[in-house]
N, C-alpha and C. Protein backbone atom coordinates (compact mmCIF):
# COMPACT_ATOMS: atom_id res chain seq x y z
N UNK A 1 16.82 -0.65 -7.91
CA UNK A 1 15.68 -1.49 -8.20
C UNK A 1 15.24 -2.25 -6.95
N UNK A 2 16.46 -2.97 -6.21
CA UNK A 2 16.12 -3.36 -5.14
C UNK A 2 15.54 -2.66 -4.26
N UNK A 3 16.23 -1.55 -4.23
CA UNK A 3 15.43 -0.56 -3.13
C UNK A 3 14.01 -0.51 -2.88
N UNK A 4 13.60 0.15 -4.29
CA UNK A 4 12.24 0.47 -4.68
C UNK A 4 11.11 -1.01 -4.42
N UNK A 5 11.96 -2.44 -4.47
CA UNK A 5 11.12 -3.16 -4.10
C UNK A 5 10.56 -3.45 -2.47
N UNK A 6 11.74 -3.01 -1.88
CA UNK A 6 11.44 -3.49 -0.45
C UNK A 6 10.50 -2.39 0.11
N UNK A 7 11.16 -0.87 -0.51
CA UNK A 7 9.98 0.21 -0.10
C UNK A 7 8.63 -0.30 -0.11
N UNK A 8 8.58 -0.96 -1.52
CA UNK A 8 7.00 -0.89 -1.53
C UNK A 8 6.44 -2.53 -0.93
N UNK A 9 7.04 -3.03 -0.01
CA UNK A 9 6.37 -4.27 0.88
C UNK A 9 5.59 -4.05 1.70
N UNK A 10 5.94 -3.00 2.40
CA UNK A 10 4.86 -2.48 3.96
C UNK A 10 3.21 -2.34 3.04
N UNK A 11 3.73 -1.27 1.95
CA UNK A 11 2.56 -1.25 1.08
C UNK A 11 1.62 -2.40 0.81
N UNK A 12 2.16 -2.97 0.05
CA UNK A 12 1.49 -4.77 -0.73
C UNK A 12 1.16 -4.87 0.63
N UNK A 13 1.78 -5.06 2.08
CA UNK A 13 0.37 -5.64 3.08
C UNK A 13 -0.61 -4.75 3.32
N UNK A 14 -0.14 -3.64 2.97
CA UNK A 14 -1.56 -2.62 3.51
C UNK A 14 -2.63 -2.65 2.64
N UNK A 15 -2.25 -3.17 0.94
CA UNK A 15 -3.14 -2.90 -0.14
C UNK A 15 -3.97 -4.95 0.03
N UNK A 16 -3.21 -5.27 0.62
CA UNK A 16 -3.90 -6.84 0.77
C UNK A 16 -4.83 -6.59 2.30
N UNK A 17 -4.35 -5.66 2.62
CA UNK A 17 -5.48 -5.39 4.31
C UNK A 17 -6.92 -4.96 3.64
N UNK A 18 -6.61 -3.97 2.81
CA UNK A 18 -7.63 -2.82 1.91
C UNK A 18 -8.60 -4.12 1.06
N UNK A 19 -8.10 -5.14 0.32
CA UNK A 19 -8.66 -6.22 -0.70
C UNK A 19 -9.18 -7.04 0.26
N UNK A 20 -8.81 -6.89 1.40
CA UNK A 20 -9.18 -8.24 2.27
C UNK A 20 -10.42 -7.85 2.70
N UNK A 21 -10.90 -5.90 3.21
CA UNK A 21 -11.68 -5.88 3.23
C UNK A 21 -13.10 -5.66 2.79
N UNK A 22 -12.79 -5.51 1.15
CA UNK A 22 -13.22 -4.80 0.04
C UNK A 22 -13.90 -6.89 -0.54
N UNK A 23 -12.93 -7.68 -0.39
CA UNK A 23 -13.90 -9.02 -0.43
C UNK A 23 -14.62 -9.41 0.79
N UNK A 24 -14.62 -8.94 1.91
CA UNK A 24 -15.19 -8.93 2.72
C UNK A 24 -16.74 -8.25 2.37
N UNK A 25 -16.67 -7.43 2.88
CA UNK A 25 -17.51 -6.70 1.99
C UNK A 25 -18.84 -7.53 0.90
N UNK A 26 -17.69 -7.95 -0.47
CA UNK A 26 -18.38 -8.42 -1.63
C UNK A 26 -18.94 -9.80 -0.74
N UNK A 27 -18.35 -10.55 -0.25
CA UNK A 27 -18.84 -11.90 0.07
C UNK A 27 -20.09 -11.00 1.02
N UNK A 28 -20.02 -10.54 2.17
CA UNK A 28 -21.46 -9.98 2.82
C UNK A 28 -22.59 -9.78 1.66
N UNK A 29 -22.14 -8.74 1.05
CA UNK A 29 -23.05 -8.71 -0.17
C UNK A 29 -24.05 -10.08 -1.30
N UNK A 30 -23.23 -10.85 -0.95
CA UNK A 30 -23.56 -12.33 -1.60
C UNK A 30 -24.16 -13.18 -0.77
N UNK A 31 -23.99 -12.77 0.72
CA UNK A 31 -24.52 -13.55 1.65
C UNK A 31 -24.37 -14.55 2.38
N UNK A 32 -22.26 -14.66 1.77
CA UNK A 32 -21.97 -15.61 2.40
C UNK A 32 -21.11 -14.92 3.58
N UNK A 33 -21.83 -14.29 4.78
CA UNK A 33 -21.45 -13.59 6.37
C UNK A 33 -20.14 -14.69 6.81
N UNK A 34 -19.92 -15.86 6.92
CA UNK A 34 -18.93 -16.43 7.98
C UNK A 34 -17.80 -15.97 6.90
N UNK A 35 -17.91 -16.25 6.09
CA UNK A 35 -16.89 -15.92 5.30
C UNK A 35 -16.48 -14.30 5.05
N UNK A 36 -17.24 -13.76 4.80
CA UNK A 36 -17.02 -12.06 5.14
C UNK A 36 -16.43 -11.67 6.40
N UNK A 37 -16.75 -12.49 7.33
CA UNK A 37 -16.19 -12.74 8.83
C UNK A 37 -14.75 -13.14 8.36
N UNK A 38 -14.29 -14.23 8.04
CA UNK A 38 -12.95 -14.71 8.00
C UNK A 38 -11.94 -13.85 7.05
N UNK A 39 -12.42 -12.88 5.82
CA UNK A 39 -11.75 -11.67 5.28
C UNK A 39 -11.44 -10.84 6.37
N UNK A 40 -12.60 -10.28 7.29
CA UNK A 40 -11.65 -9.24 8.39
C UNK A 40 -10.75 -9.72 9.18
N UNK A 41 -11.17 -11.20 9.54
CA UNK A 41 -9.57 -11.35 10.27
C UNK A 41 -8.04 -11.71 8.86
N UNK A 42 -8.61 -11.66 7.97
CA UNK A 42 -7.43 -11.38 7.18
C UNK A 42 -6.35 -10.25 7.06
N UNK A 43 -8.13 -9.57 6.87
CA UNK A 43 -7.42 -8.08 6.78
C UNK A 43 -6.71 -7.85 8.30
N UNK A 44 -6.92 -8.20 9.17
CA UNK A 44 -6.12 -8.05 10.39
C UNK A 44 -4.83 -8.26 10.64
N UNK A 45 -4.52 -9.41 9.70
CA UNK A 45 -3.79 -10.14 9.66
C UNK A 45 -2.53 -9.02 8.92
N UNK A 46 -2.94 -8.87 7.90
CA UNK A 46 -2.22 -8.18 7.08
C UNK A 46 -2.04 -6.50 7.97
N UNK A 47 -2.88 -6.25 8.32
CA UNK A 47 -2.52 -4.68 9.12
C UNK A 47 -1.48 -4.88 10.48
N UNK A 48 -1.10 -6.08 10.80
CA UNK A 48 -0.63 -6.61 11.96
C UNK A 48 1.38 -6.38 11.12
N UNK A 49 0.89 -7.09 10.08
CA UNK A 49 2.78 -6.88 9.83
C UNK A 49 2.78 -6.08 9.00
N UNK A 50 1.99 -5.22 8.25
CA UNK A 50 2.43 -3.59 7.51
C UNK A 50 3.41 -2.61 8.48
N UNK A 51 3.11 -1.92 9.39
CA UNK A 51 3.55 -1.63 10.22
C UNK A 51 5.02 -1.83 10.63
N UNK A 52 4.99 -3.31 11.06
CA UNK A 52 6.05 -3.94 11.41
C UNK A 52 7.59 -4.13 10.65
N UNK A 53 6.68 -4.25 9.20
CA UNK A 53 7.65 -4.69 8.44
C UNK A 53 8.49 -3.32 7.62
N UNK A 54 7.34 -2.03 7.53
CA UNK A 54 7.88 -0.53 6.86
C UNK A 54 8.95 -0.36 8.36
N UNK A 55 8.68 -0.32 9.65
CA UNK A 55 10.15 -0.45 10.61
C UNK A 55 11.01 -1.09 10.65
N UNK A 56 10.95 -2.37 10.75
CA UNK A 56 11.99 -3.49 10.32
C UNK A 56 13.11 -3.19 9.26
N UNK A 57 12.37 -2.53 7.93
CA UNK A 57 12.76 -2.62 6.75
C UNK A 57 13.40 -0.94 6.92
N UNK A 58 12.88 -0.09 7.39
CA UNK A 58 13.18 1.30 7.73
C UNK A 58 12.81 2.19 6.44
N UNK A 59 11.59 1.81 6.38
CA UNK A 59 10.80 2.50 5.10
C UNK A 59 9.11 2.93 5.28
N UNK A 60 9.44 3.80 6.50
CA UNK A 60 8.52 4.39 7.20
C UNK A 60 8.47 5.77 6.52
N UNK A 61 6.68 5.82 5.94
CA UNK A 61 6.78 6.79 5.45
C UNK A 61 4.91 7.59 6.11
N UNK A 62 5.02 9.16 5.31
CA UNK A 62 3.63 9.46 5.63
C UNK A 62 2.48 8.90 4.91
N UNK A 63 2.74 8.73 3.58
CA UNK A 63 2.00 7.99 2.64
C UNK A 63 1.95 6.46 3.32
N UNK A 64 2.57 5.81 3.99
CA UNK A 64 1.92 4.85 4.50
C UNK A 64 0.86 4.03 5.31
N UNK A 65 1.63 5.32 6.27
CA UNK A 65 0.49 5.50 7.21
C UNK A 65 -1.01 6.22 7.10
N UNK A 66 -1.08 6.86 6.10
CA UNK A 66 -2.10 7.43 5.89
C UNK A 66 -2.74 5.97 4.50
N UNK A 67 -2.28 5.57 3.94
CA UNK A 67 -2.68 4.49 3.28
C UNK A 67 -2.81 3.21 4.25
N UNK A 68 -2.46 3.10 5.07
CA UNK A 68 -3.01 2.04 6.48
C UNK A 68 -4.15 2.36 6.96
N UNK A 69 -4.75 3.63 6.92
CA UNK A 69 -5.52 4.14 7.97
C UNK A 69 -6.84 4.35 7.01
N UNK A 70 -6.53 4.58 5.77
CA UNK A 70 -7.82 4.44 4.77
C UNK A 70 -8.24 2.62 4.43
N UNK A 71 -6.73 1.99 4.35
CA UNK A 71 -7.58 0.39 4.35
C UNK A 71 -8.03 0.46 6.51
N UNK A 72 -7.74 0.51 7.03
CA UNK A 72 -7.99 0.05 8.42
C UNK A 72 -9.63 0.51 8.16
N UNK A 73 -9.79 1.47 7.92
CA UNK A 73 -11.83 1.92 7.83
C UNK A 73 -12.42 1.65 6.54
N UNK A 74 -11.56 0.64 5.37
CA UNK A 74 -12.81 -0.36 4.99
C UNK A 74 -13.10 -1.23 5.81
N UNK A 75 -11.85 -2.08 5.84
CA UNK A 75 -11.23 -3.33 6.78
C UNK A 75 -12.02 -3.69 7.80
N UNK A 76 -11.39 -2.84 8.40
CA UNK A 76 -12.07 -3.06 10.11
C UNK A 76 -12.94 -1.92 10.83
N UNK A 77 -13.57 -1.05 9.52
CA UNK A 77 -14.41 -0.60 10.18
C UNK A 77 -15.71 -0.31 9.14
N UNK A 78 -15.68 -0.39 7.64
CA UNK A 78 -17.13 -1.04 7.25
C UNK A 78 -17.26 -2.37 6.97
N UNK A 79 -16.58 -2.66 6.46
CA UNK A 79 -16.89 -4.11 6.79
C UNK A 79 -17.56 -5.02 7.88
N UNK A 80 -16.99 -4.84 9.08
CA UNK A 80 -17.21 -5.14 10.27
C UNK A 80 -18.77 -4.44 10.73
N UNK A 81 -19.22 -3.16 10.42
CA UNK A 81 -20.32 -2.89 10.39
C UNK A 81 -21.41 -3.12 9.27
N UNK A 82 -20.99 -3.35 8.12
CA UNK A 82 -22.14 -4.01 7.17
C UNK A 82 -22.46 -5.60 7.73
N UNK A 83 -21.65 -5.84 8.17
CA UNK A 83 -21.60 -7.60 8.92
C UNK A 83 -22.48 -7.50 9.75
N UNK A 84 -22.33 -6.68 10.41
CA UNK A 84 -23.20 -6.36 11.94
C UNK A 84 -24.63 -6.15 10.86
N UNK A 85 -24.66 -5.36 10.31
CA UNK A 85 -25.46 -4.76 9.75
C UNK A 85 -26.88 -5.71 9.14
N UNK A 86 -26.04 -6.26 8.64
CA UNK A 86 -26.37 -7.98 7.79
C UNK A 86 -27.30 -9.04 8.74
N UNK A 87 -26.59 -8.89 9.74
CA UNK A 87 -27.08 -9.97 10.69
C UNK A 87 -28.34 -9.46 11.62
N UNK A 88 -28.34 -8.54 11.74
CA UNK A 88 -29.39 -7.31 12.78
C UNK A 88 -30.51 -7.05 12.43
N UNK A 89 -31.49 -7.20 12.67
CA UNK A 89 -33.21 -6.75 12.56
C UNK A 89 -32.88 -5.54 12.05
N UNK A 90 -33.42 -4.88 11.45
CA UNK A 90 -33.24 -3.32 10.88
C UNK A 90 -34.26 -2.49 12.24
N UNK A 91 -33.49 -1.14 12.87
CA UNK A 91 -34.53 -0.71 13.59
C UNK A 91 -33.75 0.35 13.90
N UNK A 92 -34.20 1.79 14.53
CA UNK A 92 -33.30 2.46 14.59
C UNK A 92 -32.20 2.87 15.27
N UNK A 93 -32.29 1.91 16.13
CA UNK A 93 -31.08 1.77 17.34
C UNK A 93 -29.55 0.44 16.38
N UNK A 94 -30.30 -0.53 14.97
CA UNK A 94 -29.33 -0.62 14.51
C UNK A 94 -28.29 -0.05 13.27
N UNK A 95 -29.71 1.10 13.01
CA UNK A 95 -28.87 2.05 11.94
C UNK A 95 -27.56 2.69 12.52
N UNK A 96 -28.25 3.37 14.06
CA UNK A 96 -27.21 3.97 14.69
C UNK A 96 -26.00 3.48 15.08
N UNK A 97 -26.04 2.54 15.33
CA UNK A 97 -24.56 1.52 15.32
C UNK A 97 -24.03 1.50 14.40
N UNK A 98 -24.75 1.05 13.20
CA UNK A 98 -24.17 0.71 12.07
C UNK A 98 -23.57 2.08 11.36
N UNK A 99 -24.05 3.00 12.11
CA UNK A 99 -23.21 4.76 11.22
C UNK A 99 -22.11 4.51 11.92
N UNK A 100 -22.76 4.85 13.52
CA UNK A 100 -21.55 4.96 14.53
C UNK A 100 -20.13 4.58 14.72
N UNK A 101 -20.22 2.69 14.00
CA UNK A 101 -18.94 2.04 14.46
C UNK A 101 -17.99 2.38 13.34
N UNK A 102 -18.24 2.92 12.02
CA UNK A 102 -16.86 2.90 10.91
C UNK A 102 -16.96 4.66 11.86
N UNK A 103 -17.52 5.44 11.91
CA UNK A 103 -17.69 7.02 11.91
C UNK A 103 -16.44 6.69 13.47
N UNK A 104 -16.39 6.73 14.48
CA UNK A 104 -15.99 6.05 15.56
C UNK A 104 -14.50 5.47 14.98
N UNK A 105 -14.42 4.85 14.36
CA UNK A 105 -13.25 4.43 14.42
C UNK A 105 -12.08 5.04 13.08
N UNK A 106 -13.24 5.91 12.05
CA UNK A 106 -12.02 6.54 11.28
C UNK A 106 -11.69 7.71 12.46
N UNK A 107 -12.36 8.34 13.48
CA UNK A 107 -12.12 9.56 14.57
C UNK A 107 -11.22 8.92 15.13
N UNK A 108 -11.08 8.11 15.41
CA UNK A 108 -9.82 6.51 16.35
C UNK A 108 -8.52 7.03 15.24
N UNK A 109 -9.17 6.37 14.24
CA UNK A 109 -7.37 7.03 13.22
C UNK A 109 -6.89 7.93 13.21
N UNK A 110 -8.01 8.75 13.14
CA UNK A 110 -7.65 9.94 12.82
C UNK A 110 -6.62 10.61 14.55
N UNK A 111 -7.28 10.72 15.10
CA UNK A 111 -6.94 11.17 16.11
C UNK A 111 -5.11 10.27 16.43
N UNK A 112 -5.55 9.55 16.11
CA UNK A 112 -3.72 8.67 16.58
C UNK A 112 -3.17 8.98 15.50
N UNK A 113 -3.54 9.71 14.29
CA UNK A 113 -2.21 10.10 13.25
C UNK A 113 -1.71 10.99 13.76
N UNK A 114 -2.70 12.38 14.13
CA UNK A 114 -2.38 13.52 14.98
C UNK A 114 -1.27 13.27 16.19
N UNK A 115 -1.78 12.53 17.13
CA UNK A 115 -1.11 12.59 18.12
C UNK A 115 -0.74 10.71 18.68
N UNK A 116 0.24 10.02 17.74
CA UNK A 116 0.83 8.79 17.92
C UNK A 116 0.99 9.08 19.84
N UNK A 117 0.85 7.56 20.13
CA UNK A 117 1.21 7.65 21.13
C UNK A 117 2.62 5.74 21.21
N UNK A 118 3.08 6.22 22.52
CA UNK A 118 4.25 4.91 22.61
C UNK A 118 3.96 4.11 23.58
N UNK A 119 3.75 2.67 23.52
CA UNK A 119 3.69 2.15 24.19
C UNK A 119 2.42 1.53 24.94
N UNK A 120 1.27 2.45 24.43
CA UNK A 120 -0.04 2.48 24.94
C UNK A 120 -0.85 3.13 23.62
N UNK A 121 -2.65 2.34 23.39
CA UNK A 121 -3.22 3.17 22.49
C UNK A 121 -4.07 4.01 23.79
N UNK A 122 -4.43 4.93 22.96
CA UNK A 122 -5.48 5.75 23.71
C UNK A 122 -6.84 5.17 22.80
N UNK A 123 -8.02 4.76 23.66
CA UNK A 123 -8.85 4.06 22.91
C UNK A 123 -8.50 2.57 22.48
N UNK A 124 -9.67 1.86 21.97
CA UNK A 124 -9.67 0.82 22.22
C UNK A 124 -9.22 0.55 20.17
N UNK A 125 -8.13 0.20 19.70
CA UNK A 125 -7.75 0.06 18.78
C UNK A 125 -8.71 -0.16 17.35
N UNK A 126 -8.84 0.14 16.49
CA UNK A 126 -10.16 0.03 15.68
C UNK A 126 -9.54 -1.70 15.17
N UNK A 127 -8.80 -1.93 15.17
CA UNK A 127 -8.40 -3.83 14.70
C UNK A 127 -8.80 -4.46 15.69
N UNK A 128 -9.17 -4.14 16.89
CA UNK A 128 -9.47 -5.12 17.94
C UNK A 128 -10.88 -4.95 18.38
N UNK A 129 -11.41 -3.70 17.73
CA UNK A 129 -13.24 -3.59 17.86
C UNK A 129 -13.24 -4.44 16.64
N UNK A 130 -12.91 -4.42 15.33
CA UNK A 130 -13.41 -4.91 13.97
C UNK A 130 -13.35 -6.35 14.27
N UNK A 131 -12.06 -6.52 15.04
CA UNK A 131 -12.19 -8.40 15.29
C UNK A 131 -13.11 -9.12 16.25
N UNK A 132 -13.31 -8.02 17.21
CA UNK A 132 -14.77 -8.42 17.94
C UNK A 132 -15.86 -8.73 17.02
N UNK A 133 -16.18 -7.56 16.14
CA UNK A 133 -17.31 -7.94 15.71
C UNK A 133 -17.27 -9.23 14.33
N UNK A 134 -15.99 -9.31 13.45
CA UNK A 134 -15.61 -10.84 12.82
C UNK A 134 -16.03 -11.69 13.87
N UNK A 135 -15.63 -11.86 15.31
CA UNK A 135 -15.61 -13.06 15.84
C UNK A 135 -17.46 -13.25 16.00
N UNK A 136 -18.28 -12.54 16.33
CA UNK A 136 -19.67 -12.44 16.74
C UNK A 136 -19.98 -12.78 14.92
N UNK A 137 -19.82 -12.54 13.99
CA UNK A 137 -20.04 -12.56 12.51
C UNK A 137 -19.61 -14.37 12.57
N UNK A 138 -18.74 -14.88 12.85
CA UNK A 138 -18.47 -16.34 12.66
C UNK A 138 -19.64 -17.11 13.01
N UNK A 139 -20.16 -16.70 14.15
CA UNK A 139 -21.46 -17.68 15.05
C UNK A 139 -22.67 -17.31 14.81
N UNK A 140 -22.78 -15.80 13.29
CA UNK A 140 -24.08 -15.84 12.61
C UNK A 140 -24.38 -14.66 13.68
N UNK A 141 -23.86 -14.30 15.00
CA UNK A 141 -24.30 -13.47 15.96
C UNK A 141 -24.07 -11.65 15.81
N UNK A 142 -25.39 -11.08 15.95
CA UNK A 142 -24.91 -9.63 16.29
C UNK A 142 -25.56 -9.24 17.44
N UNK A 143 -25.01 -7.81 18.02
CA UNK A 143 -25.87 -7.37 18.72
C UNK A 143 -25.42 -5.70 18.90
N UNK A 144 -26.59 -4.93 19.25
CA UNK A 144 -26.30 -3.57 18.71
C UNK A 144 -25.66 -3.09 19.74
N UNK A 145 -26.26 -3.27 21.27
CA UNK A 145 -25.53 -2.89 22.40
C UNK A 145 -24.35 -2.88 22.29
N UNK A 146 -23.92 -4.23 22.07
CA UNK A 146 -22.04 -4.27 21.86
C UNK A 146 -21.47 -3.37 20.62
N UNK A 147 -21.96 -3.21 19.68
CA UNK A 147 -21.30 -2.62 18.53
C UNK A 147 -21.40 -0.99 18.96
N UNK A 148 -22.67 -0.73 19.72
CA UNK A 148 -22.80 1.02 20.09
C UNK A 148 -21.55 0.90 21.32
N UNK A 149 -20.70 0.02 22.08
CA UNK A 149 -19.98 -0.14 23.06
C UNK A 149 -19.09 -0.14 22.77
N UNK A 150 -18.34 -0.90 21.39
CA UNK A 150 -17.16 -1.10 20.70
C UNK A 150 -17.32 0.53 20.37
N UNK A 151 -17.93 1.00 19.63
CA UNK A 151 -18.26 2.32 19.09
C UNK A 151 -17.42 3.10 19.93
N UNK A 152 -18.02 3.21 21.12
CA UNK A 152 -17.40 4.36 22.28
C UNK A 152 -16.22 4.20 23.12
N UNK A 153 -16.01 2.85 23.27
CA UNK A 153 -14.99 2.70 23.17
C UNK A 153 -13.54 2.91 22.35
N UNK A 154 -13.72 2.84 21.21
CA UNK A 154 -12.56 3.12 20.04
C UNK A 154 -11.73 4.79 20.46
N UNK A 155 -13.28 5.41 20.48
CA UNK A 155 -12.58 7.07 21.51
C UNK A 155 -12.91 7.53 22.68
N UNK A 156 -12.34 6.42 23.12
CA UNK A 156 -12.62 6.42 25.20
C UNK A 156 -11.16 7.04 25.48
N UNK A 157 -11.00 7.88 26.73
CA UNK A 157 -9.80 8.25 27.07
C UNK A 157 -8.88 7.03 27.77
N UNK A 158 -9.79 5.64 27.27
CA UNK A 158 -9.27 4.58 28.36
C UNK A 158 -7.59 4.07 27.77
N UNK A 159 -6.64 3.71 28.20
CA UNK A 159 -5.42 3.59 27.88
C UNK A 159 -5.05 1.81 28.00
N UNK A 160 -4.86 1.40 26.45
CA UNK A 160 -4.85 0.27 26.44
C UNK A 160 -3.48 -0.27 25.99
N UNK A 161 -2.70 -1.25 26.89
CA UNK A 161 -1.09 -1.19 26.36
C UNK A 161 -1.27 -2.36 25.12
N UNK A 162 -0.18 -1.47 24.61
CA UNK A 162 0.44 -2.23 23.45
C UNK A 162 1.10 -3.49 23.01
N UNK A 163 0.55 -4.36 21.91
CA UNK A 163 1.17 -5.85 22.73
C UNK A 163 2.11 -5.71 21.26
């Protein structure tokens, strides 16, 4: 019984990463943006010790990681672009962002399930583009340049170490 509870902890943070960004989301929808802002850094929050804690605990599984990586692209990657989205003149240079940055960063997951790397991400982490754009979402601010930049960045061959 015990077992089965600790297995499923890494989970409960990944399914509170997934809710964090799924009210994210609902609050954008309602119109209250700073606050849709402060859900993705939740959800950050929570994708920060999922991870940590399925190693710690030594209940690393494939179903996890693949359930991390479906909340990580509500989370931190529509969310973070309906935000953008929200805040932006409509025009077609911000549709294109707004496809680009979740499309961009599930290719980011995807690609690091394939081929994990140690010690270093390849690309610019999709939790640390999504928190860029939360932090620009707090001050009411968007801008498309940066989000088409976060975009290309996420699958840049650029090598960013691991903290």
């Amino acid at each position: 019984m015990l077992n089965h509870l600790v297995k499923a902890v890494p989970n409960l943070f990944t399914i509170g990463n997934l809710l964090s960004g799924v009210f994210s989301i609902t609050f954008n929808m309602n119109g209250y943006l700073q606050m849709a802002s402060m859900f993705i850094f939740l959800s950050a929050i929570f994708d920060f010790f999922d991870g940590r804690l399925a190693r710690r605990l030594k209940v690393n599984s494939e179903f996890g990681v693949e359930l991390d990586s479906l909340a990580d692209i509500v989370s931190l990657g529509v969310a973070p672009a309906l935000l953008f989205y929200s805040l932006e003149p409509s025009s077609l240079f911000t549709t294109i962002a707004f496809m680009l940055f979740p499309t961009m960063g599930a290719l980011r997951l995807a690609k690091f399930n394939v081929k994990p790397t140690r010690g270093y991400f390849m690309g610019m982490p999709i939790t640390a583009a999504g928190l860029l754009m939360a932090c620009m979402g707090i001050f009411l601010y968007s801008n498309t340049f940066i989000t088409i930049l976060l975009s290309i960045l996420m699958v840049s061959p650029i090598r960013i170490k691991k903290i």
